[in-house]
Protein backbone atom coordinates (compact mmCIF):
# COMPACT_ATOMS: atom_id res chain seq x y z
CA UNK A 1 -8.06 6.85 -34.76
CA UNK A 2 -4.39 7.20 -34.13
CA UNK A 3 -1.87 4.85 -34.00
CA UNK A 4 1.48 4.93 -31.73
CA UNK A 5 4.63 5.06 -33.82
CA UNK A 6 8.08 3.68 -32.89
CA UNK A 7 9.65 6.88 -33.11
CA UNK A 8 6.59 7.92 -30.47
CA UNK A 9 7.73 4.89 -27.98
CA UNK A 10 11.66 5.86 -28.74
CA UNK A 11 10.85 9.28 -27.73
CA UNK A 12 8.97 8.76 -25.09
CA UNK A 13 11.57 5.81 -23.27
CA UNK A 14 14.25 8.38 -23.69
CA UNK A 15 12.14 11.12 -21.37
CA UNK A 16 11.68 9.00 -19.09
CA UNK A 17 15.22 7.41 -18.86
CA UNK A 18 16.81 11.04 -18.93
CA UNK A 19 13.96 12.04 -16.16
CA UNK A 20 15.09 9.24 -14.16
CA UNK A 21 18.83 9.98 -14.34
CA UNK A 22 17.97 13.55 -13.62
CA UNK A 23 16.45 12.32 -10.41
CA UNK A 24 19.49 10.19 -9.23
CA UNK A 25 21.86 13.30 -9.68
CA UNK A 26 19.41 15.83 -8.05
CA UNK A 27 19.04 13.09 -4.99
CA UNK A 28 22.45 12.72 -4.73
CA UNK A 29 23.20 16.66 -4.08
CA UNK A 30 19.81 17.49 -2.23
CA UNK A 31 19.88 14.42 0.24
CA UNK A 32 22.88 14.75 2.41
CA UNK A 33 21.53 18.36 2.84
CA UNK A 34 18.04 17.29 3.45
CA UNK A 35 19.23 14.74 6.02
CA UNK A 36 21.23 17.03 7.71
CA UNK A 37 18.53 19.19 8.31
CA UNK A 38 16.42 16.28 9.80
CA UNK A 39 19.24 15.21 12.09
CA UNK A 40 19.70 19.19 13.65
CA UNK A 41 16.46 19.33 14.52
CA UNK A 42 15.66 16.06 15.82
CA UNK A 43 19.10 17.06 17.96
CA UNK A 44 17.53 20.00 19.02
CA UNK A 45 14.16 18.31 20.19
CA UNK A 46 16.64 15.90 22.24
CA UNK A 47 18.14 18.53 23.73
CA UNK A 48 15.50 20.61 24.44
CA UNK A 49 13.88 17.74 26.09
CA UNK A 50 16.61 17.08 28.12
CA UNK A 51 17.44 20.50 29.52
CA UNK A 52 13.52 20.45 30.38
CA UNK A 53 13.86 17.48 32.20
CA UNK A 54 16.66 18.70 34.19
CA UNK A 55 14.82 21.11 34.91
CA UNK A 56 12.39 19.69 36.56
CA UNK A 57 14.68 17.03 38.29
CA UNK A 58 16.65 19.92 39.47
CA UNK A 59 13.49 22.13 40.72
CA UNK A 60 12.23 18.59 42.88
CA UNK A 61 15.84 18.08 44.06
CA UNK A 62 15.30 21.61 45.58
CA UNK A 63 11.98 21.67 47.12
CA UNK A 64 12.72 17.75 48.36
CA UNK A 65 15.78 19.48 50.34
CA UNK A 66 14.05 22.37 51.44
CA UNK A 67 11.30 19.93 52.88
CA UNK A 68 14.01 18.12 54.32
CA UNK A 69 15.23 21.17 56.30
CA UNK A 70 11.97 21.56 57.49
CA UNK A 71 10.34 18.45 58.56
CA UNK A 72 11.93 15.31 60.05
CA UNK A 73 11.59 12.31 57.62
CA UNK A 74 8.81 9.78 58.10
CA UNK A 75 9.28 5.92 58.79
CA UNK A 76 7.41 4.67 56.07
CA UNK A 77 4.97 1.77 57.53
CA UNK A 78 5.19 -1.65 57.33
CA UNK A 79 3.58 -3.30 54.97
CA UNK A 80 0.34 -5.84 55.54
CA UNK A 81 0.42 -9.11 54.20
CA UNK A 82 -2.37 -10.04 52.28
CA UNK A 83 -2.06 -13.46 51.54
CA UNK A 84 0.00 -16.91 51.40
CA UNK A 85 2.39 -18.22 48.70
CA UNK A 86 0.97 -21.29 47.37
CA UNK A 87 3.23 -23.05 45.00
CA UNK A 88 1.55 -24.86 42.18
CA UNK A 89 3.21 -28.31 40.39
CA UNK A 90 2.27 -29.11 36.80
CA UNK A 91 0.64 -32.11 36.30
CA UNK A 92 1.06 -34.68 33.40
């Protein structure tokens, strides 16, 4: 059976502290570029979802004005009233 050496632990605590600083620096250059890839395209979802909505909002404004022209506009009718207002107290 084998044992585990100092020089075995030494080695091994120095991969993974040179690893880990290896990972800060690497973060540090590819993370402002990683982000700024996120934030385009979630910009570009934004916008495309708002030029779509115009879109439509534009294309209802249109056919609601050309429905206009066309037909007078409609009283809407008066509502029914269904019940009574009944106002409750709370009791102690």
């Amino acid at each position: 059976m084998e044992t585990a050496s100092f020089t075995g632990f030494i080695k091994t605590l120095a991969y993974i502290v040179l690893f880990w600083y290896l990972f800060k620096f690497l973060f540090r250059i590819f993370a402002p570029i990683l982000m700024r890839t996120a934030v385009n395209k979630l910009q570009q979802k934004m916008q495309d979802q708002m030029n779509q909505q115009f879109g439509q909002q534009s294309n209802y404004t249109n056919q609601s004005s050309n429905a206009q022209n066309d037909e007078p506009k409609k009283m809407p009718n008066e509502k029914k009233i269904v019940g009574e207002y009944v106002d409750f107290e709370e009791i102690d």
